[in-house]
PDB file of N, CA and C in Angstrom:
ATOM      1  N   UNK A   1     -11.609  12.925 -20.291  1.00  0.00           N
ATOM      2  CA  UNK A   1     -12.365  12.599 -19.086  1.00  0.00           C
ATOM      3  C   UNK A   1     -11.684  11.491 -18.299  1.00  0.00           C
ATOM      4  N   UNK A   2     -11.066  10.329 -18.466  1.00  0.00           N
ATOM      5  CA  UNK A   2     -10.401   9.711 -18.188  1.00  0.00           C
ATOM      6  C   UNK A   2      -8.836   9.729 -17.475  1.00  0.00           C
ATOM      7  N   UNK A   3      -8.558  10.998 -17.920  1.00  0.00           N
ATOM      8  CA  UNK A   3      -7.400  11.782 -16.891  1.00  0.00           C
ATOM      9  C   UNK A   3      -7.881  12.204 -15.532  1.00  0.00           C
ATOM     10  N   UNK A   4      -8.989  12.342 -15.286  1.00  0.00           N
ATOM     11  CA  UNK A   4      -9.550  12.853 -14.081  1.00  0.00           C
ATOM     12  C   UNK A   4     -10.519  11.595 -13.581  1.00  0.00           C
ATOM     13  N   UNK A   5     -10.992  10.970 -14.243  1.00  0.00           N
ATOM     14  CA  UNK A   5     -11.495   9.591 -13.549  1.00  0.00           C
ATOM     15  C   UNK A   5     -11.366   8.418 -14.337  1.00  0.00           C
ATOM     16  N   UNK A   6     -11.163   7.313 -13.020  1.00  0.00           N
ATOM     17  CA  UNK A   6     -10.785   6.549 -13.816  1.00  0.00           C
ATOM     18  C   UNK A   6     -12.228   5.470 -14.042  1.00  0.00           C
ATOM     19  N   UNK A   7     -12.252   4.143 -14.894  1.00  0.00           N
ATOM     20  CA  UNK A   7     -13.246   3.559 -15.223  1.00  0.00           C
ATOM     21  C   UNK A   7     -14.107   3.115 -14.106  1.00  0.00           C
ATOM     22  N   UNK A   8     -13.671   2.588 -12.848  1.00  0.00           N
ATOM     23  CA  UNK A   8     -14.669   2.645 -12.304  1.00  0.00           C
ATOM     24  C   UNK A   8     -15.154   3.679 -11.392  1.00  0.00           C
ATOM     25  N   UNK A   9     -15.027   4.908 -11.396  1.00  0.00           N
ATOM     26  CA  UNK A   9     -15.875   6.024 -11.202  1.00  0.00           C
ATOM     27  C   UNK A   9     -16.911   6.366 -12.266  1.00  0.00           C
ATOM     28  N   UNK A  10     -16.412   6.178 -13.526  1.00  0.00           N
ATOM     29  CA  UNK A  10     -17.555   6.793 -14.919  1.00  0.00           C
ATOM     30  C   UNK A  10     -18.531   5.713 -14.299  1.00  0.00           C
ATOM     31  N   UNK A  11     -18.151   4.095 -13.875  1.00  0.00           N
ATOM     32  CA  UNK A  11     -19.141   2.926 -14.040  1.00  0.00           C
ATOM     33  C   UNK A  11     -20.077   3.729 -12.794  1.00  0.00           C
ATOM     34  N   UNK A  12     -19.432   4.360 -11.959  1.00  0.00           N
ATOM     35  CA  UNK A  12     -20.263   4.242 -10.480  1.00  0.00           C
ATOM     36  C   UNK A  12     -21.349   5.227 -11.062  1.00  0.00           C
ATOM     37  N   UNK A  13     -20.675   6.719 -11.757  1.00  0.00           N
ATOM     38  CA  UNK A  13     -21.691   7.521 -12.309  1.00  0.00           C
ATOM     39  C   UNK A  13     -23.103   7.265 -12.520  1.00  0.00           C
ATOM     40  N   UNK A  14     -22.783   6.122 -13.933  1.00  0.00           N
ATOM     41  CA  UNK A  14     -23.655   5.861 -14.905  1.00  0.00           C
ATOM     42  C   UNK A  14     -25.058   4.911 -13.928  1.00  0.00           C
ATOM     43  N   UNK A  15     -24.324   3.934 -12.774  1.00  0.00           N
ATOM     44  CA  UNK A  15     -24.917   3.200 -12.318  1.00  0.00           C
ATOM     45  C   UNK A  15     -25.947   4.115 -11.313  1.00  0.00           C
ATOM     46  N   UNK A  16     -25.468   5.391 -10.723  1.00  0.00           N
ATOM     47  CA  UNK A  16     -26.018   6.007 -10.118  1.00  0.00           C
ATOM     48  C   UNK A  16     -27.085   6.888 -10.543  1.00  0.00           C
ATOM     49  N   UNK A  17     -26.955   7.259 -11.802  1.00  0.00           N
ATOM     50  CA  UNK A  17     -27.988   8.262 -12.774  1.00  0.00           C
ATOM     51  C   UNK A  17     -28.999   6.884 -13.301  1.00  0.00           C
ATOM     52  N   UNK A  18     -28.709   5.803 -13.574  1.00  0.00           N
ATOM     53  CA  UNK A  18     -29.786   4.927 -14.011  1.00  0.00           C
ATOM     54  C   UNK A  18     -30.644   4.626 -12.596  1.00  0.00           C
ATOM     55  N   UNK A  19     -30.073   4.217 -11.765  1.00  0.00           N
ATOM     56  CA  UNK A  19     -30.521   3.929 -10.425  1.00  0.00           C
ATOM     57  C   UNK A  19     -31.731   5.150  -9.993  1.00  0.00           C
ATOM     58  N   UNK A  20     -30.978   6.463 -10.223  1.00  0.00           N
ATOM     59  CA  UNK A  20     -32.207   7.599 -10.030  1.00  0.00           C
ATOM     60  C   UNK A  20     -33.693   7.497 -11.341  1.00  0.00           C
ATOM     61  N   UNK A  21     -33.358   7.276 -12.453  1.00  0.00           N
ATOM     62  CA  UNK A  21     -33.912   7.429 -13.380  1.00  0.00           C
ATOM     63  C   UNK A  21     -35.479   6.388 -13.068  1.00  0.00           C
ATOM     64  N   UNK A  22     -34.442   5.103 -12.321  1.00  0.00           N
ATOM     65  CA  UNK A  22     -34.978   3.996 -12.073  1.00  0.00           C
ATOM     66  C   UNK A  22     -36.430   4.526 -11.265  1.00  0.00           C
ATOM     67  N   UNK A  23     -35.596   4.670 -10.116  1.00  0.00           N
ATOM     68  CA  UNK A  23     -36.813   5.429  -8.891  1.00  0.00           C
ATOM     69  C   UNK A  23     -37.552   6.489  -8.862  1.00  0.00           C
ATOM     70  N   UNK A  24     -36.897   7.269 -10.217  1.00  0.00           N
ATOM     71  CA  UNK A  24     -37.756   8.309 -10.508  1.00  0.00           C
ATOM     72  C   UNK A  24     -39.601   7.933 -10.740  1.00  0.00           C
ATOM     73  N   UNK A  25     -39.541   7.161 -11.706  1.00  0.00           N
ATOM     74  CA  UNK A  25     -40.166   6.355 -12.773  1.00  0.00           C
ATOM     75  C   UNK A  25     -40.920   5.831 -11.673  1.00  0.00           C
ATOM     76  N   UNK A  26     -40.481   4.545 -10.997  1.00  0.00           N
ATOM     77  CA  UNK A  26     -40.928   3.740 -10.012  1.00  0.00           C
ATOM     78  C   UNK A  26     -41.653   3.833  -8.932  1.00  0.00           C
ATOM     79  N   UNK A  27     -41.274   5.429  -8.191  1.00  0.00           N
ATOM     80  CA  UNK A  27     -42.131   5.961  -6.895  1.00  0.00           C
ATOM     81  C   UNK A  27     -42.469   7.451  -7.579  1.00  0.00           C
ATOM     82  N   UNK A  28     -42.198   7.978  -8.701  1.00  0.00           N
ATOM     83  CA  UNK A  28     -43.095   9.075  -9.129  1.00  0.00           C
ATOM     84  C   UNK A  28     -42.667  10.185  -8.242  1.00  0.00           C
ATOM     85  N   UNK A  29     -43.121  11.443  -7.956  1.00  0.00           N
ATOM     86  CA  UNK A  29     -43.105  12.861  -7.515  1.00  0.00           C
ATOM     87  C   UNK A  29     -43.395  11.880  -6.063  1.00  0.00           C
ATOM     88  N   UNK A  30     -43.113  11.512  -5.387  1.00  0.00           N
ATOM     89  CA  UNK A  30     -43.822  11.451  -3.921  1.00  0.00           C
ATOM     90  C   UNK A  30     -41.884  12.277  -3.017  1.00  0.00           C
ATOM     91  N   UNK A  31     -42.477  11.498  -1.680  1.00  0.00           N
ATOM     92  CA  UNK A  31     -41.585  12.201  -0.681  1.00  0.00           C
ATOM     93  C   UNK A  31     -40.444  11.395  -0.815  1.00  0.00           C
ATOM     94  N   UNK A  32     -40.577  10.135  -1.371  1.00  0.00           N
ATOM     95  CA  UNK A  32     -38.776   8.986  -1.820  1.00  0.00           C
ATOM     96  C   UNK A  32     -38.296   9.937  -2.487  1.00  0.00           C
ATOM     97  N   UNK A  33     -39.025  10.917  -3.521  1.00  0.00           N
ATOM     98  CA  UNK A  33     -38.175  11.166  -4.381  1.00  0.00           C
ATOM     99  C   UNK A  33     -37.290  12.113  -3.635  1.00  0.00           C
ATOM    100  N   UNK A  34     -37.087  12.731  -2.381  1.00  0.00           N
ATOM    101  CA  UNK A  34     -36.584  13.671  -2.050  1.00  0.00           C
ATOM    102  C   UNK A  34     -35.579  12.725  -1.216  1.00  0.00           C
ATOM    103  N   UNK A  35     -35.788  11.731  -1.147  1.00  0.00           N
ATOM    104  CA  UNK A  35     -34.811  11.007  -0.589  1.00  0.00           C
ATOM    105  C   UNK A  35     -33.512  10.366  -1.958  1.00  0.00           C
ATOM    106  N   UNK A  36     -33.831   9.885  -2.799  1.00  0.00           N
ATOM    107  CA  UNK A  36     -32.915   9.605  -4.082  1.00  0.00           C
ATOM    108  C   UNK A  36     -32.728  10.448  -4.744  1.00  0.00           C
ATOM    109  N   UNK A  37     -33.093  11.909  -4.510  1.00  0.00           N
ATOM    110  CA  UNK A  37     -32.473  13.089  -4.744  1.00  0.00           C
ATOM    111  C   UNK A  37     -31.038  13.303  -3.728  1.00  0.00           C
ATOM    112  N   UNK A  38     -31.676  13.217  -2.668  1.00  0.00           N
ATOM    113  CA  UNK A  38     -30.270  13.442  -1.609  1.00  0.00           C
ATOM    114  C   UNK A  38     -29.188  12.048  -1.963  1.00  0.00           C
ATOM    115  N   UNK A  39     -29.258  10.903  -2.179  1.00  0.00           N
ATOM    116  CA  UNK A  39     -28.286  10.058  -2.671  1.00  0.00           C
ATOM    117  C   UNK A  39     -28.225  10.355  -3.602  1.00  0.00           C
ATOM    118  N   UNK A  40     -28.587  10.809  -4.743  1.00  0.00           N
ATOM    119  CA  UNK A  40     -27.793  11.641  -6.309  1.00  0.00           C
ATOM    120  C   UNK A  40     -26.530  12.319  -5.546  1.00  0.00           C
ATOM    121  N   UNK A  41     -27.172  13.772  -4.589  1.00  0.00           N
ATOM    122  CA  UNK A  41     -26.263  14.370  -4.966  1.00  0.00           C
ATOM    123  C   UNK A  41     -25.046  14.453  -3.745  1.00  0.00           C
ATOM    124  N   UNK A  42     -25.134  13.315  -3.024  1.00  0.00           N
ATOM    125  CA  UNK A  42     -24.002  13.029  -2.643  1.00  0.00           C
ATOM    126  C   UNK A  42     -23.335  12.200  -2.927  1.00  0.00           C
ATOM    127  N   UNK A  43     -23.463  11.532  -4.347  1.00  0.00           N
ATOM    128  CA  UNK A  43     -23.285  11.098  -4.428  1.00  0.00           C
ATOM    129  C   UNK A  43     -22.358  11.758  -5.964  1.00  0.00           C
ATOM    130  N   UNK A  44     -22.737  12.842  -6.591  1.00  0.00           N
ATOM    131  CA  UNK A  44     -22.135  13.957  -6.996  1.00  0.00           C
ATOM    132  C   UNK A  44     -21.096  14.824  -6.049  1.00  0.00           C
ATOM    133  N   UNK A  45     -21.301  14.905  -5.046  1.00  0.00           N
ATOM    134  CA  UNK A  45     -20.432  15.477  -4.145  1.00  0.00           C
ATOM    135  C   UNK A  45     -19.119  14.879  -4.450  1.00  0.00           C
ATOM    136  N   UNK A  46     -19.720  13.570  -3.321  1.00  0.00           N
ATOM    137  CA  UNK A  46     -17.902  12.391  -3.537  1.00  0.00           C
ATOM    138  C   UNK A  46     -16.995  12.466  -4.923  1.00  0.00           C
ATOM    139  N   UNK A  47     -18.198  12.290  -6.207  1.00  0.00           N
ATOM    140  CA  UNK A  47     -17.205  12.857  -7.601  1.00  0.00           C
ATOM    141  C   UNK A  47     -16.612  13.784  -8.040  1.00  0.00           C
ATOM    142  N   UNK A  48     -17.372  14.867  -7.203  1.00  0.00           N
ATOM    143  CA  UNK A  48     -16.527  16.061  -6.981  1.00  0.00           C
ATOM    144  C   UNK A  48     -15.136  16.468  -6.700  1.00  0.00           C
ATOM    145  N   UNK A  49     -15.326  15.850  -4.935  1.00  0.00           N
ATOM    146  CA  UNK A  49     -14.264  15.937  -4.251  1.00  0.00           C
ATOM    147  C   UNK A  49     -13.401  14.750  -5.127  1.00  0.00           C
ATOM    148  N   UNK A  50     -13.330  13.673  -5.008  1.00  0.00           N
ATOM    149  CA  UNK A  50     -12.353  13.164  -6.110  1.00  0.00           C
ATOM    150  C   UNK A  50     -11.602  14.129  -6.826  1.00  0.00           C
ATOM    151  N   UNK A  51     -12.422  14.761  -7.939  1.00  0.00           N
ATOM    152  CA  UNK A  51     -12.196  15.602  -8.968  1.00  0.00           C
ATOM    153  C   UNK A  51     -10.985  16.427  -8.328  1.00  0.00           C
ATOM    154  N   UNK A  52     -11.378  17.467  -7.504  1.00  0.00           N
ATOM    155  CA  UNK A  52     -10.743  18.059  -6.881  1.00  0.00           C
ATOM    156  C   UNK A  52      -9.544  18.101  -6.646  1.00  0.00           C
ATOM    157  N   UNK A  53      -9.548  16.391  -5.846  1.00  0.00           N
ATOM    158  CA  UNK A  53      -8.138  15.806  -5.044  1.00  0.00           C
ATOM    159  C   UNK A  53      -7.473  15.483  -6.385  1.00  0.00           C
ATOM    160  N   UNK A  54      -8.181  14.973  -7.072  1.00  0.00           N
ATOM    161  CA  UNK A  54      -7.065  14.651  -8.427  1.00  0.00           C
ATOM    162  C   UNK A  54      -6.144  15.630  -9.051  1.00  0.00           C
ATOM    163  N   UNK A  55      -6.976  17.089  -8.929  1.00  0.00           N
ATOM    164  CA  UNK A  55      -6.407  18.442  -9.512  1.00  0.00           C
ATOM    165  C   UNK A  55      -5.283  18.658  -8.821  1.00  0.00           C
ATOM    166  N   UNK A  56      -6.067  19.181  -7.022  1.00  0.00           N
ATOM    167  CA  UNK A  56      -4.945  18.847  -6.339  1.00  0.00           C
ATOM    168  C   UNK A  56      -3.489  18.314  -6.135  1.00  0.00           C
ATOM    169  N   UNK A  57      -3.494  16.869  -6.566  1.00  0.00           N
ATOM    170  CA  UNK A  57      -2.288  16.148  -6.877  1.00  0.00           C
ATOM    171  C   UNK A  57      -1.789  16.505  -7.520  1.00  0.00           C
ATOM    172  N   UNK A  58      -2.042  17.193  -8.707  1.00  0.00           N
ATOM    173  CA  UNK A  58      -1.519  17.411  -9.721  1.00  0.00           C
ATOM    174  C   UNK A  58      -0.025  18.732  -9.726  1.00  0.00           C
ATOM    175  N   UNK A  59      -0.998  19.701  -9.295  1.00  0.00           N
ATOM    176  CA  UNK A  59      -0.584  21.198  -8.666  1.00  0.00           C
ATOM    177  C   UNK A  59       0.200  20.820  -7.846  1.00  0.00           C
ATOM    178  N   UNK A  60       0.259  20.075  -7.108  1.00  0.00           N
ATOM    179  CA  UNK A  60       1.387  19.656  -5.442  1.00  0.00           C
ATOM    180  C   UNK A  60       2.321  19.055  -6.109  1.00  0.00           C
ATOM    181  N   UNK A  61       2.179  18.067  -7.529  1.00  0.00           N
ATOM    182  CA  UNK A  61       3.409  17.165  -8.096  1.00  0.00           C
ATOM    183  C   UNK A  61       4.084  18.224  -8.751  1.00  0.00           C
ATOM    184  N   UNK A  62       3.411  19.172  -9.404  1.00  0.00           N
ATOM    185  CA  UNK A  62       3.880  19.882 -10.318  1.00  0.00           C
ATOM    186  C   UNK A  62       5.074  20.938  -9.558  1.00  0.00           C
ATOM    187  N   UNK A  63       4.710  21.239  -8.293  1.00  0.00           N
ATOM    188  CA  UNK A  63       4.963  22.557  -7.762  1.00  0.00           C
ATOM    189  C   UNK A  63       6.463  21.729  -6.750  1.00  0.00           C
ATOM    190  N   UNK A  64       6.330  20.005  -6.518  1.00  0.00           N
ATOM    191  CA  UNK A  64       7.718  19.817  -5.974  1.00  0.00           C
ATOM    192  C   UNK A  64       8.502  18.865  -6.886  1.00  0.00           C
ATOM    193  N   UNK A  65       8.132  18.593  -8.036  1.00  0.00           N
ATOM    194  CA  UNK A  65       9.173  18.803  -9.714  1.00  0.00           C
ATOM    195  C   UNK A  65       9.896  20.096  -9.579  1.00  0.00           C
ATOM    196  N   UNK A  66       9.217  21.231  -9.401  1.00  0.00           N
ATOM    197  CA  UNK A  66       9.840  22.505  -9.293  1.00  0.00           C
ATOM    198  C   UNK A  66      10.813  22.692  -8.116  1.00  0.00           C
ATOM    199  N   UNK A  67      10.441  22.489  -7.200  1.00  0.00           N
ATOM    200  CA  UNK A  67      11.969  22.560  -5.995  1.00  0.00           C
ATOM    201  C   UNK A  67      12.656  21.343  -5.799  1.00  0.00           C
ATOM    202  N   UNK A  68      12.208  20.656  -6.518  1.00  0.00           N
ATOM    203  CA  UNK A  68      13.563  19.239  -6.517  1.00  0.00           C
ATOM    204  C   UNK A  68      14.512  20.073  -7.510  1.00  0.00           C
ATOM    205  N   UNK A  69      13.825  20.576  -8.515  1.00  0.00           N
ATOM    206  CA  UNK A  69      14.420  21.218 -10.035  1.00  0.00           C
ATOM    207  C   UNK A  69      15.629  22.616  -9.320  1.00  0.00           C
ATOM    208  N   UNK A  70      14.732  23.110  -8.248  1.00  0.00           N
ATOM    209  CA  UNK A  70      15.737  24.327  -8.194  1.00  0.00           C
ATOM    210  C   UNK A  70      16.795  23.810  -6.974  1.00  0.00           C
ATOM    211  N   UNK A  71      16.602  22.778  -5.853  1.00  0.00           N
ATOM    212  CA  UNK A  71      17.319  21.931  -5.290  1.00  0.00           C
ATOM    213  C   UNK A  71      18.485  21.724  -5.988  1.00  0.00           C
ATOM    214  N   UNK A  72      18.028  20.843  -7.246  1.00  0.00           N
ATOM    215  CA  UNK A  72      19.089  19.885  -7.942  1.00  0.00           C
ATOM    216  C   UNK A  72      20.767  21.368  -8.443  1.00  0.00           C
ATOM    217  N   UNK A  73      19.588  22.286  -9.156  1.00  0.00           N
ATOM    218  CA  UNK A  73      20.768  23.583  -9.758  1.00  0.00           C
ATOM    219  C   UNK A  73      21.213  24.265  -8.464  1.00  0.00           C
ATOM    220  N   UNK A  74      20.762  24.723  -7.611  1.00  0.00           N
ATOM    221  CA  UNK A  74      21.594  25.172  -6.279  1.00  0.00           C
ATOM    222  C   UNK A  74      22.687  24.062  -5.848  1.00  0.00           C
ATOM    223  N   UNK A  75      22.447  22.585  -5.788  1.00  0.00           N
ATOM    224  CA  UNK A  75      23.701  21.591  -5.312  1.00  0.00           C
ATOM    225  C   UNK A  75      24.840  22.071  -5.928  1.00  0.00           C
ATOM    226  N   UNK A  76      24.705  21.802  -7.550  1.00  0.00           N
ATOM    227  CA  UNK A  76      25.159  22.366  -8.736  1.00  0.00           C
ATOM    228  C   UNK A  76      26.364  23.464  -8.415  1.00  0.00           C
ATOM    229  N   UNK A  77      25.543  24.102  -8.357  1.00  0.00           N
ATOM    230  CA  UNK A  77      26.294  25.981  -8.409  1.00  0.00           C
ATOM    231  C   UNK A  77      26.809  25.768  -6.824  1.00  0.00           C
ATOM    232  N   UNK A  78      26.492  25.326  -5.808  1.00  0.00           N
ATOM    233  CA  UNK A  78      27.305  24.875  -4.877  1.00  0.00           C
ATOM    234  C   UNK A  78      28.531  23.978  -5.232  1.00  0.00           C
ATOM    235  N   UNK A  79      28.572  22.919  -5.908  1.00  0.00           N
ATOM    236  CA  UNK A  79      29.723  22.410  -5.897  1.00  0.00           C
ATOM    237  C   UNK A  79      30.476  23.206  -7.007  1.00  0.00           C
ATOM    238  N   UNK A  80      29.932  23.582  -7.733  1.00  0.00           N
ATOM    239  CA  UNK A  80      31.313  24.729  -8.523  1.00  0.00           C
ATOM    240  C   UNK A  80      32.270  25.449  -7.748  1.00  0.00           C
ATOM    241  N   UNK A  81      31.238  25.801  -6.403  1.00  0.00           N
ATOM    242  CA  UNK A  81      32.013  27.230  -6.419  1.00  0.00           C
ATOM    243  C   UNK A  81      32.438  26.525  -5.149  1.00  0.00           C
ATOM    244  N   UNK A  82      32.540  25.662  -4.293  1.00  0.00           N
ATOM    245  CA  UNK A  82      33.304  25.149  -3.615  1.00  0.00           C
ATOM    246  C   UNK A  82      34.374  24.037  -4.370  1.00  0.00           C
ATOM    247  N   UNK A  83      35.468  25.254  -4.590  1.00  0.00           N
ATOM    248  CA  UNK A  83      36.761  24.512  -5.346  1.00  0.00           C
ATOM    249  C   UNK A  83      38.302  23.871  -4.222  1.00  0.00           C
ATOM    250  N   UNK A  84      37.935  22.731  -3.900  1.00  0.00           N
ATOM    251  CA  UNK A  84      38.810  22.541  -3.198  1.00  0.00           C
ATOM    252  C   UNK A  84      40.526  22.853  -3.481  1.00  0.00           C
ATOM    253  N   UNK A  85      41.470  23.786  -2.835  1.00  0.00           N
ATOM    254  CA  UNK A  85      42.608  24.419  -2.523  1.00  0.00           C
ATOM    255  C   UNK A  85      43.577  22.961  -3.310  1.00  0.00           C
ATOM    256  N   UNK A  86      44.828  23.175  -3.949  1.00  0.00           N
ATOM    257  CA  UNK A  86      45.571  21.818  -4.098  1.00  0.00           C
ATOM    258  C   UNK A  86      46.737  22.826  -3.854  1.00  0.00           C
TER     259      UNK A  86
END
């Protein structure tokens, strides 16, 4: 879990699910609760998208490792085969 977030996202989590738990408790079934429902879950969203962008990065690092990689062997096989004449 920690590859995908780092400590203070788990902290923001935890602070955010107690915070609901809090107001759950505190204002009961009324109409707040439909309001600290909507800050839950955008607040799930943003951890989401994080999530996401982190994957993201990942796939984009991974994928130009790969054409630096086939870059580097094309220079390569270019300078072989350009053999300068003596």
């Amino acid at each position: 879990m920690t590859k995908y977030f780092d400590n203070w996202t788990i902290l923001i989590i935890i602070i955010t699910v107690i915070l609901f738990m809090v107001a759950l408790f505190a204002k009961g079934f009324t109409s707040q609760l439909l309001l600290e429902s909507g800050v839950l879950l955008v607040s799930i969203k943003i951890i989401m998208m994080s999530y996401k962008n982190i994957q993201n990065h990942e796939e984009l690092k991974k994928d130009l490792d790969e054409i630096k990689k086939l870059l580097k062997e094309n220079q390569v096989e270019l300078m072989n085969k350009t053999v300068l004449p003596q």
